[in-house]
PDB file of N, CA and C in Angstrom:
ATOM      1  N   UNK A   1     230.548  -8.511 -83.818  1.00  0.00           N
ATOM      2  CA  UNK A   1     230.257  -8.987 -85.148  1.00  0.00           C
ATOM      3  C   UNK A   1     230.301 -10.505 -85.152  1.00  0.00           C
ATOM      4  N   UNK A   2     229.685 -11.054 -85.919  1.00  0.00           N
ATOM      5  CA  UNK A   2     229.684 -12.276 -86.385  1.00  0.00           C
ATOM      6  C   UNK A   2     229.750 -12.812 -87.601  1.00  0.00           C
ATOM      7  N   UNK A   3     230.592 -13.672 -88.198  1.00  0.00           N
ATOM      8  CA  UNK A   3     231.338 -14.342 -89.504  1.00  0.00           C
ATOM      9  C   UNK A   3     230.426 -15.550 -89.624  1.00  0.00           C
ATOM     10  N   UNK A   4     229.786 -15.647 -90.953  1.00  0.00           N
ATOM     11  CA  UNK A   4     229.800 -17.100 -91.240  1.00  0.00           C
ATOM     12  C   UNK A   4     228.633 -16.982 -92.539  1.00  0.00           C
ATOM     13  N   UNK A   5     227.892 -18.079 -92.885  1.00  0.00           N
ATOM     14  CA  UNK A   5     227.339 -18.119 -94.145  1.00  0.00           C
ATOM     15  C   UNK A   5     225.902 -17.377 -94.125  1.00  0.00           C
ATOM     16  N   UNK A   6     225.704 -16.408 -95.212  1.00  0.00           N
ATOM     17  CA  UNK A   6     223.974 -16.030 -95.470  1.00  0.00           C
ATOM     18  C   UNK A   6     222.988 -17.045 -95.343  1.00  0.00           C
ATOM     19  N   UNK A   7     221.916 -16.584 -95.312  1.00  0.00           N
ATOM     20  CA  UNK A   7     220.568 -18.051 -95.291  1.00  0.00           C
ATOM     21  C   UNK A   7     220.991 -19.014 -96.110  1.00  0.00           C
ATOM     22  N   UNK A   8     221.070 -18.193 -97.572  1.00  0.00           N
ATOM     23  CA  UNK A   8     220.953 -19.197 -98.703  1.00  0.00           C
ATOM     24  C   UNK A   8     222.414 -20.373 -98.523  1.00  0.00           C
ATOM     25  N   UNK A   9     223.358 -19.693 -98.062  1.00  0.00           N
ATOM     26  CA  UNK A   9     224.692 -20.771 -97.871  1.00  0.00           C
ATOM     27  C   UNK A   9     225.980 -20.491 -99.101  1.00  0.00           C
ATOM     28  N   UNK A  10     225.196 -19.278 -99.790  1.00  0.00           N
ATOM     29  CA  UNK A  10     225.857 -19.129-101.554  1.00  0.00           C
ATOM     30  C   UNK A  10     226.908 -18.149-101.052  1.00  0.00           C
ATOM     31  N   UNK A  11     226.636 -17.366-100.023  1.00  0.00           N
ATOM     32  CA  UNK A  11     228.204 -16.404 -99.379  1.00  0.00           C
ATOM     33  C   UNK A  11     228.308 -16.096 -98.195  1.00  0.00           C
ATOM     34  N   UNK A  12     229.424 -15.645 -98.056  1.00  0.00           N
ATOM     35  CA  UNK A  12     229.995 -15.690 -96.419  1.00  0.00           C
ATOM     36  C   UNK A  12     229.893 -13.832 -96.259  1.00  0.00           C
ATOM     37  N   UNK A  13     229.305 -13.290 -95.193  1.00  0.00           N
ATOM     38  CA  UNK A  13     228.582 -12.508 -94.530  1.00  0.00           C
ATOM     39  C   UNK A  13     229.374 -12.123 -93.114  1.00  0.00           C
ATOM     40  N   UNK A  14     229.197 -10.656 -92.385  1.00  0.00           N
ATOM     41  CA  UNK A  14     229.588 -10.433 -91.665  1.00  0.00           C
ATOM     42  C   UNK A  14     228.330  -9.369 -91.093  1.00  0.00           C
ATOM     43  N   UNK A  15     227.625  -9.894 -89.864  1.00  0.00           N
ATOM     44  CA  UNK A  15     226.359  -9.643 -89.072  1.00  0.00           C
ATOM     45  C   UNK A  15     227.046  -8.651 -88.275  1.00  0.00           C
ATOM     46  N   UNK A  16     227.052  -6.838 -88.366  1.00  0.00           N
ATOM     47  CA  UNK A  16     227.504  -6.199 -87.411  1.00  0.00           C
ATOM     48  C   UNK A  16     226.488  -5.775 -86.771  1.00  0.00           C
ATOM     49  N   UNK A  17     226.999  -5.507 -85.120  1.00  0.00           N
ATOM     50  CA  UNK A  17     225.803  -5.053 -84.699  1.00  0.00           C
ATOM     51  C   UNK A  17     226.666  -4.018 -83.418  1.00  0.00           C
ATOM     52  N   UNK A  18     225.642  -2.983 -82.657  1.00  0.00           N
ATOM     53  CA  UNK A  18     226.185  -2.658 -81.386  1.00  0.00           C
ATOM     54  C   UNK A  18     225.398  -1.734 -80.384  1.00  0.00           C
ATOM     55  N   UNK A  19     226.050  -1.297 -79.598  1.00  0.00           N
ATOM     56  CA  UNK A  19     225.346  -0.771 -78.539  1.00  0.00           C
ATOM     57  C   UNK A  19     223.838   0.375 -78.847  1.00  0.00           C
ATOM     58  N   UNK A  20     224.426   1.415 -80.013  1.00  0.00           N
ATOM     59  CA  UNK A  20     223.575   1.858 -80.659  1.00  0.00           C
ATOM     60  C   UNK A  20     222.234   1.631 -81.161  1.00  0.00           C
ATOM     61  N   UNK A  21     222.042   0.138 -81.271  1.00  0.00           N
ATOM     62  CA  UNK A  21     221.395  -0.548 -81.740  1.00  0.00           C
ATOM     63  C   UNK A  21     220.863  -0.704 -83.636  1.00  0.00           C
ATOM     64  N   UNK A  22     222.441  -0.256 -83.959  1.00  0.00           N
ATOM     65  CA  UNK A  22     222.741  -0.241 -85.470  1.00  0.00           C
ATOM     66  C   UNK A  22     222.905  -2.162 -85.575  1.00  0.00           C
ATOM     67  N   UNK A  23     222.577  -2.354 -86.926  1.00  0.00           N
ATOM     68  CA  UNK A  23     222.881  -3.466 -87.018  1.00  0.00           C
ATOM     69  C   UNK A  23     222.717  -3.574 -88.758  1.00  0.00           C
ATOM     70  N   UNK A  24     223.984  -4.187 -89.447  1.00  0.00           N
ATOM     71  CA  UNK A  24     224.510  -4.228 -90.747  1.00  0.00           C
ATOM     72  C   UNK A  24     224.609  -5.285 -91.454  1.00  0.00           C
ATOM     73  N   UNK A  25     224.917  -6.253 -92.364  1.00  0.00           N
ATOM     74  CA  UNK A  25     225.227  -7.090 -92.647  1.00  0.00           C
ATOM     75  C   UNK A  25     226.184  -6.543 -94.322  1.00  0.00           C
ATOM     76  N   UNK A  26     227.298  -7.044 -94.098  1.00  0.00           N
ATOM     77  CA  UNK A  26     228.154  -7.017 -94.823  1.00  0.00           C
ATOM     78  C   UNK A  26     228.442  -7.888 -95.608  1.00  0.00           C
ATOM     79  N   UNK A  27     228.983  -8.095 -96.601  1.00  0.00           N
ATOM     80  CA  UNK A  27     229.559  -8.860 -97.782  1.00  0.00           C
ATOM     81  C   UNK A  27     231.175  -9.420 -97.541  1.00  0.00           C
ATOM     82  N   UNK A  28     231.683 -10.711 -97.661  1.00  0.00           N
ATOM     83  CA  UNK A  28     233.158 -10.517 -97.228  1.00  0.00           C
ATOM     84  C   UNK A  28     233.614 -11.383 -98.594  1.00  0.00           C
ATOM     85  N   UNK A  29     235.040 -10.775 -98.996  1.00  0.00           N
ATOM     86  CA  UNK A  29     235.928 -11.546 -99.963  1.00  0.00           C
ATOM     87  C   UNK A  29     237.412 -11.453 -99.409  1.00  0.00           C
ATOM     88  N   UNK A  30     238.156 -12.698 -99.694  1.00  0.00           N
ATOM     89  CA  UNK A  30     239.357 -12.995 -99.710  1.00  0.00           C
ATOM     90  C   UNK A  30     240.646 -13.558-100.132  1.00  0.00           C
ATOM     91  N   UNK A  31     240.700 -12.579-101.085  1.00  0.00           N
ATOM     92  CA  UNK A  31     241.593 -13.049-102.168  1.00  0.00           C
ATOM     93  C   UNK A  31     243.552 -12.233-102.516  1.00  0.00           C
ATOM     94  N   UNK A  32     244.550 -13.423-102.135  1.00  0.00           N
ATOM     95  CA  UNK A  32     245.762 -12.958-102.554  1.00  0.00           C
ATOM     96  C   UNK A  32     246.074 -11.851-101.124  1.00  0.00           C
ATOM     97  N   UNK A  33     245.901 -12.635-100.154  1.00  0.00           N
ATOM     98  CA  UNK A  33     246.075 -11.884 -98.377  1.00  0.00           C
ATOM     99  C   UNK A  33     245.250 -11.104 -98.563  1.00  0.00           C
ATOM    100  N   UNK A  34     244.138 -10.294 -99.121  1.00  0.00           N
ATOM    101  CA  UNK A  34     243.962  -9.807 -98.972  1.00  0.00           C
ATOM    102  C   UNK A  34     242.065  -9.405 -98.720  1.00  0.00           C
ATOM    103  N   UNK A  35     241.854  -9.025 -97.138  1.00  0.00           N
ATOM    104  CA  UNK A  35     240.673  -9.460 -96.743  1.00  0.00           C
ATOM    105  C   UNK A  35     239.800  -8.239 -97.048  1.00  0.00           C
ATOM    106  N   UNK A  36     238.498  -8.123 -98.003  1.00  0.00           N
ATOM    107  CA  UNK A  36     237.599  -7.224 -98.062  1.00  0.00           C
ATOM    108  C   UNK A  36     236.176  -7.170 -97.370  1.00  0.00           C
ATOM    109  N   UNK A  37     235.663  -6.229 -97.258  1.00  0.00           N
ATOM    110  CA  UNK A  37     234.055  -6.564 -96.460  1.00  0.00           C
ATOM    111  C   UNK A  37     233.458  -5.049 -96.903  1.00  0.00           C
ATOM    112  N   UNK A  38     232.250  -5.398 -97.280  1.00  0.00           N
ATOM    113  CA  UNK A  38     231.539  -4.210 -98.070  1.00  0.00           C
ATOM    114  C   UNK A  38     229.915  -4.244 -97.970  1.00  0.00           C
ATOM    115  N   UNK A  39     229.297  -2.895 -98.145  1.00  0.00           N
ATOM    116  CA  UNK A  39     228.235  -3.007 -98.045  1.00  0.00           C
ATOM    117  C   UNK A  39     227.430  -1.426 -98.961  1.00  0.00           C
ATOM    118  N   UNK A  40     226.617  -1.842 -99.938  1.00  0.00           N
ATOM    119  CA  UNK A  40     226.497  -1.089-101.026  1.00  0.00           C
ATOM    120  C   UNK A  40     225.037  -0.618-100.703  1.00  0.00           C
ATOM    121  N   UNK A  41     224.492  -0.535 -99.745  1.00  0.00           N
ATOM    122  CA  UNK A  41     223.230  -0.093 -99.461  1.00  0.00           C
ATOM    123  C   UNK A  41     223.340   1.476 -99.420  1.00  0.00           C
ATOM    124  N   UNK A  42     221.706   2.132-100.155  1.00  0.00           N
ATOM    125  CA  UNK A  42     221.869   3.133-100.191  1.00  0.00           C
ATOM    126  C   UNK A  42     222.215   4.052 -99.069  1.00  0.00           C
ATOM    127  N   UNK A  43     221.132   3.680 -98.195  1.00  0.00           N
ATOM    128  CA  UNK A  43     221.138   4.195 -96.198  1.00  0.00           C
ATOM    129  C   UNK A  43     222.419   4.003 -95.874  1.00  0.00           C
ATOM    130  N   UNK A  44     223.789   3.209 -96.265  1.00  0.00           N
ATOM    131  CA  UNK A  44     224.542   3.469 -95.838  1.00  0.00           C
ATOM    132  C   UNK A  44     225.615   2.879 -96.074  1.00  0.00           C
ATOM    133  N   UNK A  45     226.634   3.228 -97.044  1.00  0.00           N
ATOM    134  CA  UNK A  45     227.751   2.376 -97.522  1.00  0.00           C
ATOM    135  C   UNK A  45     228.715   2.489 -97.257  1.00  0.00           C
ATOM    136  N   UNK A  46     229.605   1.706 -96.858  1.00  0.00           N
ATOM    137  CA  UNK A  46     231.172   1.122 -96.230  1.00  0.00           C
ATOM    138  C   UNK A  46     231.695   0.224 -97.030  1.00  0.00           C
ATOM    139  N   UNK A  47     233.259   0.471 -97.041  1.00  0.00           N
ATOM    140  CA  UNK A  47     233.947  -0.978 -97.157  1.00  0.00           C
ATOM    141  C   UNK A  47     235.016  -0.780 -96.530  1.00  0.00           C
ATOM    142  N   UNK A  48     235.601  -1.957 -96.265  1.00  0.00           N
ATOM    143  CA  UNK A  48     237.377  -2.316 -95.962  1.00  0.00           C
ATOM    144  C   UNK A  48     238.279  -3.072 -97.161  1.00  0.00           C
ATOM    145  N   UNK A  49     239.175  -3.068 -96.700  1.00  0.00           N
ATOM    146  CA  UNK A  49     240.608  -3.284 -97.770  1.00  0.00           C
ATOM    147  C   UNK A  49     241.688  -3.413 -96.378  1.00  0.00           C
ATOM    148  N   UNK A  50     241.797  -5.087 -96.281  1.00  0.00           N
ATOM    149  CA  UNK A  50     243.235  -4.586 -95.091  1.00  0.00           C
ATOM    150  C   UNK A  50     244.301  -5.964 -95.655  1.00  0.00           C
ATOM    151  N   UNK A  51     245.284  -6.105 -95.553  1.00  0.00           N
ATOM    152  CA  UNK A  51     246.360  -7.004 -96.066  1.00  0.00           C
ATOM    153  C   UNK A  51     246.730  -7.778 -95.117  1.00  0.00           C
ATOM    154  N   UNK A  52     247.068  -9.061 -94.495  1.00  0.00           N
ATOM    155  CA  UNK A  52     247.320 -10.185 -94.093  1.00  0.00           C
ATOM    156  C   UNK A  52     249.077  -9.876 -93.910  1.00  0.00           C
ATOM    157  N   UNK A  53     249.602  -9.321 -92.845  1.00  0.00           N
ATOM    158  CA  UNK A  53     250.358  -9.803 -92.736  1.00  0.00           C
ATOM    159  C   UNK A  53     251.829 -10.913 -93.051  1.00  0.00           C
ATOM    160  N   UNK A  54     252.605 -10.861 -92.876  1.00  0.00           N
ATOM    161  CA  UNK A  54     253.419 -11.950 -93.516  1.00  0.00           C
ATOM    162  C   UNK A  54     253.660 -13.790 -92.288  1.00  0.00           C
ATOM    163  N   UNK A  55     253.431 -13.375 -91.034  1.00  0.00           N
ATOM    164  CA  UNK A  55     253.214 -14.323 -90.132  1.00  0.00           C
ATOM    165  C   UNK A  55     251.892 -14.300 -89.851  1.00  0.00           C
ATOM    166  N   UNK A  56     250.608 -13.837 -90.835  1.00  0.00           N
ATOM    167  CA  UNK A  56     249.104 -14.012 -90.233  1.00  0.00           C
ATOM    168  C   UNK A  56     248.732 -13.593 -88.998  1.00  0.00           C
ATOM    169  N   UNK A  57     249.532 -12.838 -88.348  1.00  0.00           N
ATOM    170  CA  UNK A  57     248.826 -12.127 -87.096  1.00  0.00           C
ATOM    171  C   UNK A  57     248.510 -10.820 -86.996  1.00  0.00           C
ATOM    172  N   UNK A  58     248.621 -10.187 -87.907  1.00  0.00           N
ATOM    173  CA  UNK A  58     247.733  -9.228 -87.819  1.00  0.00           C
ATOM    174  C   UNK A  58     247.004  -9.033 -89.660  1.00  0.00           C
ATOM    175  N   UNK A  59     245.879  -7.886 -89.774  1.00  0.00           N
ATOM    176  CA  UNK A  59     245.584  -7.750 -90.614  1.00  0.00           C
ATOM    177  C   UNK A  59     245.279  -5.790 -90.736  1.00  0.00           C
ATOM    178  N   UNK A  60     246.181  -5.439 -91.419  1.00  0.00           N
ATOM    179  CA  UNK A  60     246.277  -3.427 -91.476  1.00  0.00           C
ATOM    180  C   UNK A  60     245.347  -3.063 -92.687  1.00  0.00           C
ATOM    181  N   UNK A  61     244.489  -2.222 -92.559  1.00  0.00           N
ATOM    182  CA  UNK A  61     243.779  -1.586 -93.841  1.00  0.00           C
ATOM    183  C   UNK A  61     243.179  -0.549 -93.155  1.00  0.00           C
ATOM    184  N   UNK A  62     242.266  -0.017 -94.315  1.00  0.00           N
ATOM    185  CA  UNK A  62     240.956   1.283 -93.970  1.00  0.00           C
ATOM    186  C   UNK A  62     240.033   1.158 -93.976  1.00  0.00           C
ATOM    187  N   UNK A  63     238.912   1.723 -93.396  1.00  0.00           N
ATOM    188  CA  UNK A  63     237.606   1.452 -94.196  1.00  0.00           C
ATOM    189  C   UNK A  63     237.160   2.957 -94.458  1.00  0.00           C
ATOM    190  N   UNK A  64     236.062   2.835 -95.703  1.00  0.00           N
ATOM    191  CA  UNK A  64     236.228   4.262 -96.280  1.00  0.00           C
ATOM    192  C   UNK A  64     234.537   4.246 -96.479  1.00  0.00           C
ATOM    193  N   UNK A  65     233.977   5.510 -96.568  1.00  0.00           N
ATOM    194  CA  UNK A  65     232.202   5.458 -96.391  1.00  0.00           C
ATOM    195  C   UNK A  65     231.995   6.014 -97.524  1.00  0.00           C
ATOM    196  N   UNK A  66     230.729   6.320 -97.821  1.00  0.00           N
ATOM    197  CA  UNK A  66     230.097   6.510 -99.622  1.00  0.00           C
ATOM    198  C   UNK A  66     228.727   7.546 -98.807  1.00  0.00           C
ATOM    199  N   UNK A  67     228.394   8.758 -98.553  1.00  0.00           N
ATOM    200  CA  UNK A  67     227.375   9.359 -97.869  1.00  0.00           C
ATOM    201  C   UNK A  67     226.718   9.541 -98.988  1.00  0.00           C
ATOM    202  N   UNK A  68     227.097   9.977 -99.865  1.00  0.00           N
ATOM    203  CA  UNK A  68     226.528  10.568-101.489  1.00  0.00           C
ATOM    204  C   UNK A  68     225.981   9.627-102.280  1.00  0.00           C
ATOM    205  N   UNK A  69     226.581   8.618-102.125  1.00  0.00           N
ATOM    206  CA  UNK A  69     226.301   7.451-103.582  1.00  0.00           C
ATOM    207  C   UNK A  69     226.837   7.722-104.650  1.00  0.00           C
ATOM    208  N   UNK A  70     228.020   8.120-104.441  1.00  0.00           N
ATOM    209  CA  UNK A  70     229.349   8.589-105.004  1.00  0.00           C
ATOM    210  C   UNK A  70     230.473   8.648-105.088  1.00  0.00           C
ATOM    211  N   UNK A  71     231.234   9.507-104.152  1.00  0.00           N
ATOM    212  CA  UNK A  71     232.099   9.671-103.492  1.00  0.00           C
ATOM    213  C   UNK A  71     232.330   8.807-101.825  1.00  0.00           C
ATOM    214  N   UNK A  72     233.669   8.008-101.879  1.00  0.00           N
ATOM    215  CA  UNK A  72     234.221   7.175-101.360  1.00  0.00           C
ATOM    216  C   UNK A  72     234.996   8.250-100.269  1.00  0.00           C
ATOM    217  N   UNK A  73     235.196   8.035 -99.318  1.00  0.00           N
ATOM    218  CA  UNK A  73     236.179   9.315 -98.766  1.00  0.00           C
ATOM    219  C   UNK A  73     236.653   7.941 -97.291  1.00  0.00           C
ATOM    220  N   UNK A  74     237.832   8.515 -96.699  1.00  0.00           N
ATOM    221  CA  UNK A  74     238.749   8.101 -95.315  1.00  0.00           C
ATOM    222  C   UNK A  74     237.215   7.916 -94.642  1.00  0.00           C
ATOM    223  N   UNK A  75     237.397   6.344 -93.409  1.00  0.00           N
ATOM    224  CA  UNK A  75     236.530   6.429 -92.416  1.00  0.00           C
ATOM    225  C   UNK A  75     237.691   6.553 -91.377  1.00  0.00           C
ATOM    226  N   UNK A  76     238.509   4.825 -91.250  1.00  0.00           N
ATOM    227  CA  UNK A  76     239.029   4.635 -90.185  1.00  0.00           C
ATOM    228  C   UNK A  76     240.064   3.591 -90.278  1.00  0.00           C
ATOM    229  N   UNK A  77     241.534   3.776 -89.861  1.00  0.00           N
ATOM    230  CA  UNK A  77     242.270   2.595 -90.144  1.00  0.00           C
ATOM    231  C   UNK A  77     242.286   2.044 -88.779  1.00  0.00           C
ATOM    232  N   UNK A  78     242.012   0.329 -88.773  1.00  0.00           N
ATOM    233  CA  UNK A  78     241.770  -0.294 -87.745  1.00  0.00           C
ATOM    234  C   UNK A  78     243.077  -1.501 -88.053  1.00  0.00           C
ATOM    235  N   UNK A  79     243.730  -2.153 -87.316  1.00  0.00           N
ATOM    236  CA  UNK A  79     244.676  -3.262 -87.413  1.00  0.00           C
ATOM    237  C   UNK A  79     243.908  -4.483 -86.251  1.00  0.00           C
ATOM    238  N   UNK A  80     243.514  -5.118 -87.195  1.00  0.00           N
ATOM    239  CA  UNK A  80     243.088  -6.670 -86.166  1.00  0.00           C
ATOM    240  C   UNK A  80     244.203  -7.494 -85.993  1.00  0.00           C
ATOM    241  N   UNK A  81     244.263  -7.994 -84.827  1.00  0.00           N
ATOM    242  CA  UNK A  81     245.618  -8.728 -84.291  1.00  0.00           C
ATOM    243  C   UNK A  81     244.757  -9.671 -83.884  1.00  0.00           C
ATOM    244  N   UNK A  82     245.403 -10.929 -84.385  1.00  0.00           N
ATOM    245  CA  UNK A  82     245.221 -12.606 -83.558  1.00  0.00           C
ATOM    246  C   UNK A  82     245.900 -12.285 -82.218  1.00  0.00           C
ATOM    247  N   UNK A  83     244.513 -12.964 -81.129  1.00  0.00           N
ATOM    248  CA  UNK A  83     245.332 -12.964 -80.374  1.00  0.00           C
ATOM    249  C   UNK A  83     245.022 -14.647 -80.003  1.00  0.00           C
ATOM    250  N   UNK A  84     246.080 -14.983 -79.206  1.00  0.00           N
ATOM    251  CA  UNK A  84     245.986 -16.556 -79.026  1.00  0.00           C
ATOM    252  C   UNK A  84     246.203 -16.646 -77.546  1.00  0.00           C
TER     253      UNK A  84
END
């Protein structure tokens, strides 16, 4: 994946891509530790929700999928760790 600004420069974006040859672009917000990334397309909707840690090295949440255009249900809890 890759972090940084849309064309226009008006929001910050997250370019997923992978072996599959799926490739996404996500929405990101971060507000009060707490880091979100979402994507409301019909073909295929996701988001995350994970919390910041109290020393900033790691970040714990879920991400949860929308197949229906409805219903939100469990995908996957992932923990990102800084590593240095």
């Amino acid at each position: 994946m890759v972090i940084g600004p849309e064309a226009g420069g008006e929001r910050i974006v997250q370019h997923y891509f992978d072996s599959r040859g799926v490739a996404r672009v996500y929405d990101i917000g971060f507000d009060d530790g707490v880091l979100r990334l979402w994507r409301d397309d019909a073909d295929f909707a996701q988001r995350y929700s994970g919390r910041l840690s109290a020393d900033g090295s790691t970040i714990d949440g879920a991400w949860e999928i929308c197949e229906d255009g409805a219903t939100w249900a469990h995908d996957f809890d992932p923990t990102y760790t800084r590593v240095v």
